[in-house]
C-alpha atoms as a PDB file:
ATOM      1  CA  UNK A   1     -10.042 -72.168  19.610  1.00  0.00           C
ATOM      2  CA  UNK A   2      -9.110 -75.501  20.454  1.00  0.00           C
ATOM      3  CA  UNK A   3      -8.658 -77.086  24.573  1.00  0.00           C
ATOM      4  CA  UNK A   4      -9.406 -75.301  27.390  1.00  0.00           C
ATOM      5  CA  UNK A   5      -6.097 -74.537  29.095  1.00  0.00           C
ATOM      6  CA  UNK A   6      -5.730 -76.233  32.938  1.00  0.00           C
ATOM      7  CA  UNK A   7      -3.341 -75.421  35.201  1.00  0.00           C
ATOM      8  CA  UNK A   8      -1.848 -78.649  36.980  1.00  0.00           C
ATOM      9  CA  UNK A   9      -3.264 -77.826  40.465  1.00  0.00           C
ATOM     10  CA  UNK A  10      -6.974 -77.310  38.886  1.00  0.00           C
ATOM     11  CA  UNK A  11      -6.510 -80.290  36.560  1.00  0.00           C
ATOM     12  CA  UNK A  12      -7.430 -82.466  39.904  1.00  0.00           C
ATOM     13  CA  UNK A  13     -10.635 -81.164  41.182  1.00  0.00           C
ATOM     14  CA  UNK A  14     -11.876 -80.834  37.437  1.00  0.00           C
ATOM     15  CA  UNK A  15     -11.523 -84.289  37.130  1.00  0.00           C
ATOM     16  CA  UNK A  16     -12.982 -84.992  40.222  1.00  0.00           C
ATOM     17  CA  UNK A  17     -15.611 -82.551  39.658  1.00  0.00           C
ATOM     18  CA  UNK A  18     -16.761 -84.260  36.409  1.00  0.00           C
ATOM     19  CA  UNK A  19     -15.857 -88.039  37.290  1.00  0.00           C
ATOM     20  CA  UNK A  20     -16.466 -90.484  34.615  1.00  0.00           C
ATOM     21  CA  UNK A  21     -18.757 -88.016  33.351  1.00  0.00           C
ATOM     22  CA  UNK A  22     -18.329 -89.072  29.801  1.00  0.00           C
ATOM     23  CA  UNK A  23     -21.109 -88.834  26.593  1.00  0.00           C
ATOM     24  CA  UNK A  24     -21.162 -91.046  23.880  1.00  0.00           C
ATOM     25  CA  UNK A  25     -19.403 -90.062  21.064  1.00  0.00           C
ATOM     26  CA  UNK A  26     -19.138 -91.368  17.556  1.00  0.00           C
ATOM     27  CA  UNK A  27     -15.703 -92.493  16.096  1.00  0.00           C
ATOM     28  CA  UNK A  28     -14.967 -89.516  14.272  1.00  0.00           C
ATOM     29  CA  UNK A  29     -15.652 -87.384  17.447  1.00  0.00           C
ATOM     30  CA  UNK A  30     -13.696 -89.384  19.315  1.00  0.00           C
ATOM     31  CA  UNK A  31     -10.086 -88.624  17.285  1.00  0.00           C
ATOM     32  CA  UNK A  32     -10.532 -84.999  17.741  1.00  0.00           C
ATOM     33  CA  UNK A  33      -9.457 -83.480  20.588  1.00  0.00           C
ATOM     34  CA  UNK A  34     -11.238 -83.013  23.508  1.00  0.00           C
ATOM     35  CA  UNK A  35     -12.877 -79.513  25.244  1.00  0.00           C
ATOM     36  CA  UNK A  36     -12.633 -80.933  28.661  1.00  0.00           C
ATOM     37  CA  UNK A  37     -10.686 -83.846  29.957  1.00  0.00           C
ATOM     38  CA  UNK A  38     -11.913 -87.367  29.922  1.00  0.00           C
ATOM     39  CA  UNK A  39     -11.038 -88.872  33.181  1.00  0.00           C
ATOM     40  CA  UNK A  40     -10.281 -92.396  32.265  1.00  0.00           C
ATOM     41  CA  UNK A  41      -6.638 -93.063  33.148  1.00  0.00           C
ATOM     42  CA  UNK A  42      -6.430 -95.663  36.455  1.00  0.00           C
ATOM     43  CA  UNK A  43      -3.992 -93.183  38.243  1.00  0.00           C
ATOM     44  CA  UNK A  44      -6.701 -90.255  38.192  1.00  0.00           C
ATOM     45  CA  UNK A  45      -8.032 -89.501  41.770  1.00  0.00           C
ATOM     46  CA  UNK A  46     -10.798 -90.863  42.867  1.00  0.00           C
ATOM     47  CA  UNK A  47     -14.351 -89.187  42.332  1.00  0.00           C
ATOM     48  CA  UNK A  48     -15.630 -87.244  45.250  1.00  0.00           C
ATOM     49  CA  UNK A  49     -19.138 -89.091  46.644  1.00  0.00           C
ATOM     50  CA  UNK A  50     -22.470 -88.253  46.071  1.00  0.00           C
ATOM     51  CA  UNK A  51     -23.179 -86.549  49.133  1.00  0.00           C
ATOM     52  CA  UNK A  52     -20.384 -84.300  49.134  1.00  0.00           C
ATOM     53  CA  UNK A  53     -21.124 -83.187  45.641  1.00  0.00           C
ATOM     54  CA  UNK A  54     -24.489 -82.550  46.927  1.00  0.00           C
ATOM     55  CA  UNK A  55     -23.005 -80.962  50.171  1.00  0.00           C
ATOM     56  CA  UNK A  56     -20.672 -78.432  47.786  1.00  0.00           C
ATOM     57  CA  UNK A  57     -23.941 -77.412  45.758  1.00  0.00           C
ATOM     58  CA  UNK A  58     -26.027 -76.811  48.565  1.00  0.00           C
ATOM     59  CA  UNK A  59     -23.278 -74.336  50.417  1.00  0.00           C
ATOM     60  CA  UNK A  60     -22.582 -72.922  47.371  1.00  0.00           C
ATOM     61  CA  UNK A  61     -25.744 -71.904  47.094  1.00  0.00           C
ATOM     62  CA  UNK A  62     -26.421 -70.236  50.609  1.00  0.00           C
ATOM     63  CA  UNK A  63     -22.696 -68.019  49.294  1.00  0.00           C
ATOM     64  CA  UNK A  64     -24.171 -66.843  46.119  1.00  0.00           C
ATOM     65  CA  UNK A  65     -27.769 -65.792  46.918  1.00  0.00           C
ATOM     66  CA  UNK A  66     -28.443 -62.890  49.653  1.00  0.00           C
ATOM     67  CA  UNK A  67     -31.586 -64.248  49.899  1.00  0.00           C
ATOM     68  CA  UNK A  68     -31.099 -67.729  50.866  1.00  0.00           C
ATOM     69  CA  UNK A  69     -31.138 -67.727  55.017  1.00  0.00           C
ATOM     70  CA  UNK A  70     -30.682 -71.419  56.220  1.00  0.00           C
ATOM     71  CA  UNK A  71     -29.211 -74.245  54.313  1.00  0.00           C
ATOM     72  CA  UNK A  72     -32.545 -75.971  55.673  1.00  0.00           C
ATOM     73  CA  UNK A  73     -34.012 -73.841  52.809  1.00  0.00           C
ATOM     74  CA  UNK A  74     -31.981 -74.398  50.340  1.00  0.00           C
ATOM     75  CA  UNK A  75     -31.813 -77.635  50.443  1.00  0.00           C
ATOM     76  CA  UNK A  76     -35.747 -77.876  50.866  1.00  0.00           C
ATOM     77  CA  UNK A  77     -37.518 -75.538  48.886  1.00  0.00           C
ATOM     78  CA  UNK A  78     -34.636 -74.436  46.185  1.00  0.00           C
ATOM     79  CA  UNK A  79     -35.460 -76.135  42.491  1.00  0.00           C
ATOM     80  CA  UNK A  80     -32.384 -75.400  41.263  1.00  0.00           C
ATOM     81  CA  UNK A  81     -31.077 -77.409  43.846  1.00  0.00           C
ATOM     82  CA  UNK A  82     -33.530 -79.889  43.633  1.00  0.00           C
ATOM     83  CA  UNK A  83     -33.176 -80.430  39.702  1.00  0.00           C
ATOM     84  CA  UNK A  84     -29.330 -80.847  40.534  1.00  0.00           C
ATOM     85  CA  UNK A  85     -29.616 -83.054  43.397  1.00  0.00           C
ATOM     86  CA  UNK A  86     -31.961 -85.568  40.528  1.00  0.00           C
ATOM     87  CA  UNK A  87     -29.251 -84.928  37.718  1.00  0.00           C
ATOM     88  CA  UNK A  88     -26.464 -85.930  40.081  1.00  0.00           C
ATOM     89  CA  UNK A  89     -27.949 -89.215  40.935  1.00  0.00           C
ATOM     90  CA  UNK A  90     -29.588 -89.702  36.914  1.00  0.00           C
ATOM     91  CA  UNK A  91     -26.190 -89.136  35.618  1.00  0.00           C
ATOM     92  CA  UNK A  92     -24.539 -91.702  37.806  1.00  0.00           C
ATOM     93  CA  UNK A  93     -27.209 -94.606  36.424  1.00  0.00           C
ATOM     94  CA  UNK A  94     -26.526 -93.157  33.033  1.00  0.00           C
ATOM     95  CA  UNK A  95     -22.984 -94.199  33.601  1.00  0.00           C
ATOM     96  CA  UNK A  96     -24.253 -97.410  35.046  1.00  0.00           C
ATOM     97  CA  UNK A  97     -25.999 -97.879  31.640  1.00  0.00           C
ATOM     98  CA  UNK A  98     -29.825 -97.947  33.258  1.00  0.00           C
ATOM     99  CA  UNK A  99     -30.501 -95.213  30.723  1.00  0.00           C
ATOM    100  CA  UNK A 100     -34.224 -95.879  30.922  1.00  0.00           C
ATOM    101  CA  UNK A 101     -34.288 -94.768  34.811  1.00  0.00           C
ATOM    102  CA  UNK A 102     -31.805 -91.840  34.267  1.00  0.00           C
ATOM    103  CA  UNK A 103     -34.285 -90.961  32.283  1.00  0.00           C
ATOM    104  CA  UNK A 104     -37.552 -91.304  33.981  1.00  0.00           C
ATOM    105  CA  UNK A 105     -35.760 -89.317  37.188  1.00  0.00           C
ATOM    106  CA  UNK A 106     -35.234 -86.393  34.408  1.00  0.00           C
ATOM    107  CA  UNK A 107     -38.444 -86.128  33.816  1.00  0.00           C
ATOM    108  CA  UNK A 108     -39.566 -86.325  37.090  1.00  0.00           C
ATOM    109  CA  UNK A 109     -37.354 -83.585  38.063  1.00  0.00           C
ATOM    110  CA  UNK A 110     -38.483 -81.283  35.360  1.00  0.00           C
ATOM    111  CA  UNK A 111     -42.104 -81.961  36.231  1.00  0.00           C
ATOM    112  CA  UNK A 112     -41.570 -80.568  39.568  1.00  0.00           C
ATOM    113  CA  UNK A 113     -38.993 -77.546  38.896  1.00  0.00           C
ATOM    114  CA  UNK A 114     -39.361 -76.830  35.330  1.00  0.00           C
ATOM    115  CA  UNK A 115     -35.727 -77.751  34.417  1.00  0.00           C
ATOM    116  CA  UNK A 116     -34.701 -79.572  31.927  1.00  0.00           C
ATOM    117  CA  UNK A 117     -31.129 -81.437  32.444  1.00  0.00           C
ATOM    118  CA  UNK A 118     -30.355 -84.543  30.248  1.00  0.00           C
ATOM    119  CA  UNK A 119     -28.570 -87.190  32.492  1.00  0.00           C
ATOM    120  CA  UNK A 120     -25.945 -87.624  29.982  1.00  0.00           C
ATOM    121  CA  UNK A 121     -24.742 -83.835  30.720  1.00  0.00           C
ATOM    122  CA  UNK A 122     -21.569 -83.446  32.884  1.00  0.00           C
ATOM    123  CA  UNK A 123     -21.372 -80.739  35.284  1.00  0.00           C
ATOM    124  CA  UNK A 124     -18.697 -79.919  37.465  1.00  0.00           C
ATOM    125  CA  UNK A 125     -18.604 -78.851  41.493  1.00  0.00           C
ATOM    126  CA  UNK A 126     -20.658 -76.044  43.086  1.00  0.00           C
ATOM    127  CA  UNK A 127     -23.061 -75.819  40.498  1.00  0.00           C
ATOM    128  CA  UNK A 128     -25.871 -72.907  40.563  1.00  0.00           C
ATOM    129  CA  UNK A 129     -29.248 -72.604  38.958  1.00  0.00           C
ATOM    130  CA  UNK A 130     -31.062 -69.858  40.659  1.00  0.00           C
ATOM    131  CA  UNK A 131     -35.038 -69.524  39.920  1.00  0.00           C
ATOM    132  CA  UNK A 132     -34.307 -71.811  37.487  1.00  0.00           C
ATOM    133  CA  UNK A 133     -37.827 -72.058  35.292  1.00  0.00           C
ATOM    134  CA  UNK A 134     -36.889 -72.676  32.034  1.00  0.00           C
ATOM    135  CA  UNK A 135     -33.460 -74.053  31.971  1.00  0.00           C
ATOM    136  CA  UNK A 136     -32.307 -76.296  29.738  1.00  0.00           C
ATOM    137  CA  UNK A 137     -29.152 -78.301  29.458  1.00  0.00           C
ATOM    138  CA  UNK A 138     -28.564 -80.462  26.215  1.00  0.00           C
ATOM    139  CA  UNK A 139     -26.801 -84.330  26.674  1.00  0.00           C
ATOM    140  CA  UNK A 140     -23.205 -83.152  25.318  1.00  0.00           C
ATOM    141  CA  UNK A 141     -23.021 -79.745  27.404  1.00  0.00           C
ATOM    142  CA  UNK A 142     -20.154 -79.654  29.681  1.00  0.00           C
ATOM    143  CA  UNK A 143     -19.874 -77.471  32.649  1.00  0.00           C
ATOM    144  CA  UNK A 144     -16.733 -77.003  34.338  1.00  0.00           C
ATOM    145  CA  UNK A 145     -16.542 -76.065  38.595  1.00  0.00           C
ATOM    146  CA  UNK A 146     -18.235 -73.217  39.883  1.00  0.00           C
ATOM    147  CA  UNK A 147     -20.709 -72.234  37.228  1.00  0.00           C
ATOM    148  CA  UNK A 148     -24.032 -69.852  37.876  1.00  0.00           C
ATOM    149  CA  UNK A 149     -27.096 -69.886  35.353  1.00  0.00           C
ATOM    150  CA  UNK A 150     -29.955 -68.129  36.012  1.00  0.00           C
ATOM    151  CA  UNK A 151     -33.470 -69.055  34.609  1.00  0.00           C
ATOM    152  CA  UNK A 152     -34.629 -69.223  30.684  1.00  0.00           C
ATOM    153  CA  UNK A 153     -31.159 -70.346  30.062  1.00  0.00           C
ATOM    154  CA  UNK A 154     -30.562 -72.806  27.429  1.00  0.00           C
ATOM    155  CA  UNK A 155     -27.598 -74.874  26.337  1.00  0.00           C
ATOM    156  CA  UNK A 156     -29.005 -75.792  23.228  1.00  0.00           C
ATOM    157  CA  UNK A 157     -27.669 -78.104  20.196  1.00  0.00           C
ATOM    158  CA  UNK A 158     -27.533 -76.396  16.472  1.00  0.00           C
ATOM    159  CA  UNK A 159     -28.093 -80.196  14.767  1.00  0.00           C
ATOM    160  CA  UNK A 160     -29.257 -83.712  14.576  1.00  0.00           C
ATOM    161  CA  UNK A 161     -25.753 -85.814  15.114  1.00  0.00           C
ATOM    162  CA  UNK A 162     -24.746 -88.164  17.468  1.00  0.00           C
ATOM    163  CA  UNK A 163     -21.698 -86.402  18.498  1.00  0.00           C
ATOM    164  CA  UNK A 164     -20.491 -82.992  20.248  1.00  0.00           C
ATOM    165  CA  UNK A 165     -23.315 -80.723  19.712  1.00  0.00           C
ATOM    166  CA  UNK A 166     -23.894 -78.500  22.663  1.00  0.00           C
ATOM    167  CA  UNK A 167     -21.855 -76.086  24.614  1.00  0.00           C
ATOM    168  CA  UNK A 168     -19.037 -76.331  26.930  1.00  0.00           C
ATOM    169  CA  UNK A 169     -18.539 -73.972  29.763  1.00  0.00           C
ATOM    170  CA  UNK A 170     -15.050 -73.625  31.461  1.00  0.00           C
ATOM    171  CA  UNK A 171     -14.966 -73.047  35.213  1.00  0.00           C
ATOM    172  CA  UNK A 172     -16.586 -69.917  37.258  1.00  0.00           C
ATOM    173  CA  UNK A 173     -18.749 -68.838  33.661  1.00  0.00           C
ATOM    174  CA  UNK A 174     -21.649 -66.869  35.176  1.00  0.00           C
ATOM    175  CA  UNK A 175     -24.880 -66.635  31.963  1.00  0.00           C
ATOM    176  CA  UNK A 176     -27.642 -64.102  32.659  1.00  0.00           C
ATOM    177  CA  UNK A 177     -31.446 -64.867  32.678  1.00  0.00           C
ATOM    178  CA  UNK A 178     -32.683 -65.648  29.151  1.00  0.00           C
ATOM    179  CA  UNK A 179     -29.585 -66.126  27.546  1.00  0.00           C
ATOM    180  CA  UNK A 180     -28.754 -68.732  24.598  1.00  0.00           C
ATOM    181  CA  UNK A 181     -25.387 -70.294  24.424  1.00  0.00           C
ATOM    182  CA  UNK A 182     -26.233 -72.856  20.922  1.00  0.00           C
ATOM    183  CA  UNK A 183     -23.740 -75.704  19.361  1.00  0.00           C
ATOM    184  CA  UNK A 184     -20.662 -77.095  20.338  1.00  0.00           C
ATOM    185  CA  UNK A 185     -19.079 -73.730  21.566  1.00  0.00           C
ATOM    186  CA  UNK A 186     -16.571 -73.078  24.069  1.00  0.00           C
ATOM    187  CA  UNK A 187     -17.074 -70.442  26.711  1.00  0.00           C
ATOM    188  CA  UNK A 188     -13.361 -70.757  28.694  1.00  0.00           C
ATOM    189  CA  UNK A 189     -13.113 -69.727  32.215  1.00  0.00           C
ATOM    190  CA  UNK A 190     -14.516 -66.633  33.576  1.00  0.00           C
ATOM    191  CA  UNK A 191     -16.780 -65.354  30.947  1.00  0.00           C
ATOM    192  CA  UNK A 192     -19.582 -63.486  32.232  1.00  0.00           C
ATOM    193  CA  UNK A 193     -23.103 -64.113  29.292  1.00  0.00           C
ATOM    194  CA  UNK A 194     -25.179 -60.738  29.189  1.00  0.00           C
ATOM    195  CA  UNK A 195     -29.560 -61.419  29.706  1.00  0.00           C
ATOM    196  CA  UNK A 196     -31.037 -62.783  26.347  1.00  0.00           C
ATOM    197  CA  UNK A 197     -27.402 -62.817  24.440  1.00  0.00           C
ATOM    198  CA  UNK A 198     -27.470 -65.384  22.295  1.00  0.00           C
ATOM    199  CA  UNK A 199     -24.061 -67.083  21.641  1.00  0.00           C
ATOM    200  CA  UNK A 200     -22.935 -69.027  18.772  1.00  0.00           C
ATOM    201  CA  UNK A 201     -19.091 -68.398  19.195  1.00  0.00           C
ATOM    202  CA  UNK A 202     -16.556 -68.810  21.351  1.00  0.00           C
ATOM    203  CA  UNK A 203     -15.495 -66.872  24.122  1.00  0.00           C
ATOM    204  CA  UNK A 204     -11.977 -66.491  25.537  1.00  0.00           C
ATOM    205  CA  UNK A 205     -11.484 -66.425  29.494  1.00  0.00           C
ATOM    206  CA  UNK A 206     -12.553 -63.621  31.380  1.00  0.00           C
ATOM    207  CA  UNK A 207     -14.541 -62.020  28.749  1.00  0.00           C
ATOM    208  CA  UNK A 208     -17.775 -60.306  28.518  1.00  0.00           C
ATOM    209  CA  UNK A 209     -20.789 -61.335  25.699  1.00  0.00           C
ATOM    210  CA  UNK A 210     -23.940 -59.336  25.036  1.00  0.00           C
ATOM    211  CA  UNK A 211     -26.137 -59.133  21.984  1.00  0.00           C
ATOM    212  CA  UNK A 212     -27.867 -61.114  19.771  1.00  0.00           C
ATOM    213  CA  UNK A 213     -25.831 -62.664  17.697  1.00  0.00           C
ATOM    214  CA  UNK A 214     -23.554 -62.231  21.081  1.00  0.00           C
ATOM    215  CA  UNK A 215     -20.566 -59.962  20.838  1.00  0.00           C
ATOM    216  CA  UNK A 216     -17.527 -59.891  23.127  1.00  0.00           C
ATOM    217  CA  UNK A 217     -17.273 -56.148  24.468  1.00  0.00           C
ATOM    218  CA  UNK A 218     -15.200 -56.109  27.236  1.00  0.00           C
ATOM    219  CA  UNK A 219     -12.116 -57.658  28.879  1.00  0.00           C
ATOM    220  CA  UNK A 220     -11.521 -58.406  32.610  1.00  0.00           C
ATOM    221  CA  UNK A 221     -10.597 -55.158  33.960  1.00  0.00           C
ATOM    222  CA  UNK A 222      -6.612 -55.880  34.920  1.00  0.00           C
ATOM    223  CA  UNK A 223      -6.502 -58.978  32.615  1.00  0.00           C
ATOM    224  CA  UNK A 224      -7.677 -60.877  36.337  1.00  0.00           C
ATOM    225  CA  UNK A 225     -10.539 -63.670  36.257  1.00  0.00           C
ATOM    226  CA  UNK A 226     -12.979 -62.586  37.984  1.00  0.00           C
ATOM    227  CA  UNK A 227     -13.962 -64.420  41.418  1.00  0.00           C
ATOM    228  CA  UNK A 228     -16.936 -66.756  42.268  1.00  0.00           C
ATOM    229  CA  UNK A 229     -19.158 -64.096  43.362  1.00  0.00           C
ATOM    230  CA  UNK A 230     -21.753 -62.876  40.679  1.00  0.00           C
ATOM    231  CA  UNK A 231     -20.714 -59.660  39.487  1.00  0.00           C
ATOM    232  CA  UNK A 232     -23.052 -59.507  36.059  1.00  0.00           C
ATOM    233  CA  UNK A 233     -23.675 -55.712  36.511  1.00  0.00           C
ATOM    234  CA  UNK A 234     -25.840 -55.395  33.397  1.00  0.00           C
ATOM    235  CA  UNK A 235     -26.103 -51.616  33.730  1.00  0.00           C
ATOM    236  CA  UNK A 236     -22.517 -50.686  33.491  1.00  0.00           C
ATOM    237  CA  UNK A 237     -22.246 -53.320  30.526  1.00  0.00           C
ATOM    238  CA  UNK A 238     -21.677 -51.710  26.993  1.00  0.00           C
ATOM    239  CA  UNK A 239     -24.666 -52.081  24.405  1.00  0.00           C
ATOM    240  CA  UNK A 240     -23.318 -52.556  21.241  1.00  0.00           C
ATOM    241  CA  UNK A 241     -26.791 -52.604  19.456  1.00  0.00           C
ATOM    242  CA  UNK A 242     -28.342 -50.053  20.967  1.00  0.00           C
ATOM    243  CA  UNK A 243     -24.837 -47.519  20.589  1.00  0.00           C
ATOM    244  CA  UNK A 244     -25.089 -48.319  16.639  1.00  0.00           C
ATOM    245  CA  UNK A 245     -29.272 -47.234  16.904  1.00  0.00           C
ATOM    246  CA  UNK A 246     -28.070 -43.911  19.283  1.00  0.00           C
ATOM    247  CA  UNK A 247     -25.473 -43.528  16.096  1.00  0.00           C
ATOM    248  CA  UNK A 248     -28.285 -43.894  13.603  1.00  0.00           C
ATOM    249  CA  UNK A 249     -30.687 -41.617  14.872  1.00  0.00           C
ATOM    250  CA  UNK A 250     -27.669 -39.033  15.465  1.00  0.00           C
ATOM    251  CA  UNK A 251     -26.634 -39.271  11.860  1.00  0.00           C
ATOM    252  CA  UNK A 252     -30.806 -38.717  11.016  1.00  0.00           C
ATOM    253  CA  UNK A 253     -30.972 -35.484  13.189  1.00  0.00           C
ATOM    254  CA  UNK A 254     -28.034 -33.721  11.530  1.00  0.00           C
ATOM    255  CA  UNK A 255     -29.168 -35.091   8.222  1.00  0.00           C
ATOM    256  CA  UNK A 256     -32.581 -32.956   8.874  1.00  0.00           C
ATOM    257  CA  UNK A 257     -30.939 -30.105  10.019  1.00  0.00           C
ATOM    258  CA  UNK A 258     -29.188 -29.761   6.577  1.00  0.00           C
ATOM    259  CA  UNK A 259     -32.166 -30.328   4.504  1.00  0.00           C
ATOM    260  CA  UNK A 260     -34.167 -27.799   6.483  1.00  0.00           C
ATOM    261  CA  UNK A 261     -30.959 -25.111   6.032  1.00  0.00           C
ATOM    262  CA  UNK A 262     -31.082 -25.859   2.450  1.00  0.00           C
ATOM    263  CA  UNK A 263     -32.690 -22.589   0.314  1.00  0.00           C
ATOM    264  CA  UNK A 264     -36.049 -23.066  -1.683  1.00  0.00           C
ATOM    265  CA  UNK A 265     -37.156 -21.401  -4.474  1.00  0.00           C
ATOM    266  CA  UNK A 266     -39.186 -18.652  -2.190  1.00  0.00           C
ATOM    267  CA  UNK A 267     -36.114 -17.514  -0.227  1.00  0.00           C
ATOM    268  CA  UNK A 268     -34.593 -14.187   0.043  1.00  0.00           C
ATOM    269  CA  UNK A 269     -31.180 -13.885  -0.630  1.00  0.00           C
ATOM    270  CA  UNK A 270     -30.594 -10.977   0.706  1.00  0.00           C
ATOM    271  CA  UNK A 271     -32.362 -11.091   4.191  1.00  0.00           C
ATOM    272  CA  UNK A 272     -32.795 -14.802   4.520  1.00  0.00           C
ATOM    273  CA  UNK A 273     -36.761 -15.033   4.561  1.00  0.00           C
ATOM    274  CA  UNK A 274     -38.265 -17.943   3.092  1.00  0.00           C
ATOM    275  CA  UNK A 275     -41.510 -16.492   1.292  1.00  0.00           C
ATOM    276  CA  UNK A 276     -43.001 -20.386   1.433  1.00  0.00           C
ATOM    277  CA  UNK A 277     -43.801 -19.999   5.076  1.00  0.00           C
ATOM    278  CA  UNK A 278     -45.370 -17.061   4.710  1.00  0.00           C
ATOM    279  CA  UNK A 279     -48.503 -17.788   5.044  1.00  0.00           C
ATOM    280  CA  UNK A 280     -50.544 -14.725   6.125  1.00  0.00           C
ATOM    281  CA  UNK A 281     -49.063 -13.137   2.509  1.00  0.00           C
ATOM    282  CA  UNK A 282     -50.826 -16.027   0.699  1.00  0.00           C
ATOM    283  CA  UNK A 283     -48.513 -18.099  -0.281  1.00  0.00           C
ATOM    284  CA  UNK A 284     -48.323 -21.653   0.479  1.00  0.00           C
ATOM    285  CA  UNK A 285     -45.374 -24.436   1.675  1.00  0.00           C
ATOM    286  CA  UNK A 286     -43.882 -25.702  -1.900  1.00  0.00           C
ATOM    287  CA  UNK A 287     -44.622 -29.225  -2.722  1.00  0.00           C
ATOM    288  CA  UNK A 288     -42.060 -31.294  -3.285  1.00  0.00           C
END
């Protein structure tokens, strides 16, 4: 699976969604082609400002969780939010090359909400962490627009190289509570991530992925993408682990049954009585 496919009237806000967002690379990363595009052409748009970025995550927000009531408190007491609002502003002075102060806010941030987002990370518009303990977000992840991760989430890296080593996530990819998306994987747009899946492959759009190691079980009903809202129903979701235990146990059962219709030594034949479990007669159960 090679580029993420973009349509020419999304290829505009993606780029202004990720800016110059841009990780180092080694040369040998740099000749193969890209997951996400590299906006560094003079006749891209221009980025959208801080604020506004900031103004997108915060409404987004207040349209994905029932719970949120005022933008006053999302804004305010929201880490997810919070831990955004410092990545937005470390990432821009990691661009600026004041890597030392990108990464003091970092760890500022994570001191207060408990999530961990390197400043070299580039994530796209409306951008979601709810509850958000425990999230982590490696330096070569890529998110694309519209993305929802709840807490224990990690974008983790599967080795030690200075190059692409964390995930990429296309636009609207929703990943449940727990879940482990590891190495330089592609998740395309619309893939919904199951709780605690852990995910080592990729995943085309609009698919479903549950499981450890994470399997893909289930189209988009239609063959549509799915829209923004957050429609991880985990318990209409297919278990493909616990279906091949429900098997297994199946396959035991009838596998008794057979050994306990199997004759002994002590049966009749002709009315069927096994003498063994006669006990009252004096005989005993024979040992195997």
């Amino acid at each position: 699976m090679g580029v993420i496919p973009v349509s020419p009237e999304r290829q505009e806000e993606r780029v202004a969604g990720a800016w110059s967002y841009r990780a180092e690379v080694t040369e040998p990363q740099a000749k193969k082609p890209q997951a996400r595009l590299a906006p560094t052409q003079a006749d891209q748009p221009k980025p959208p400002g801080l604020l506004r970025l900031l103004a997108e995550d915060v409404a987004c927000v207040k349209k994905r969780d029932p719970a949120a009531r005022s933008l006053f408190e999302v804004l305010t007491i929201y880490p997810g939010v919070q831990a955004l609002m410092a990545h937005r502003l470390a990432h821009r002075l990691w661009h600026w090359r004041l890597r030392y102060a990108a990464r003091w806010i970092s760890f500022v941030a994570r001191a207060v909400t408990n999530i961990d987002i390197h400043p070299a990370a580039r994530i796209g518009r409306r951008f979601f962490i709810d509850h958000g303990a425990g999230v982590v977000i490696g330096e070569t992840a890529e998110i694309g627009n519209d993305c929802t991760l709840y807490h224990g989430v990690t974008l983790g890296g599967t080795s030690w190289a200075k190059a692409k080593r964390h995930p990429t996530l296309g636009d609207g990819v929703l990943v449940g509570a727990g879940a482990k998306i590891l190495g330089p994987v592609i998740l395309e747009d619309g893939v919904r991530v199951g709780a605690n899946a852990v995910v080592v492959i990729d995943v085309p759009a609009g698919r479903t992925v549950v499981g450890i190691p994470g399997r893909i079980v289930q189209p988009v009903p239609g063959g549509k993408l799915p829209e923004q809202e957050i429609d991880l129903n985990h318990h209409l979701m297919p278990d493909p682990v616990g279906r091949a235990i429900a098997c297994l146990l199946d396959r035991i059962e009838v596998l008794e049954q057979r050994l306990g219709e199997a004759p002994c030594d002590d049966c009749d034949p002709v009315d069927g009585v096994c003498g063994a479990q006669s006990f009252g007669e004096g005989k005993s159960p024979k040992k195997l």
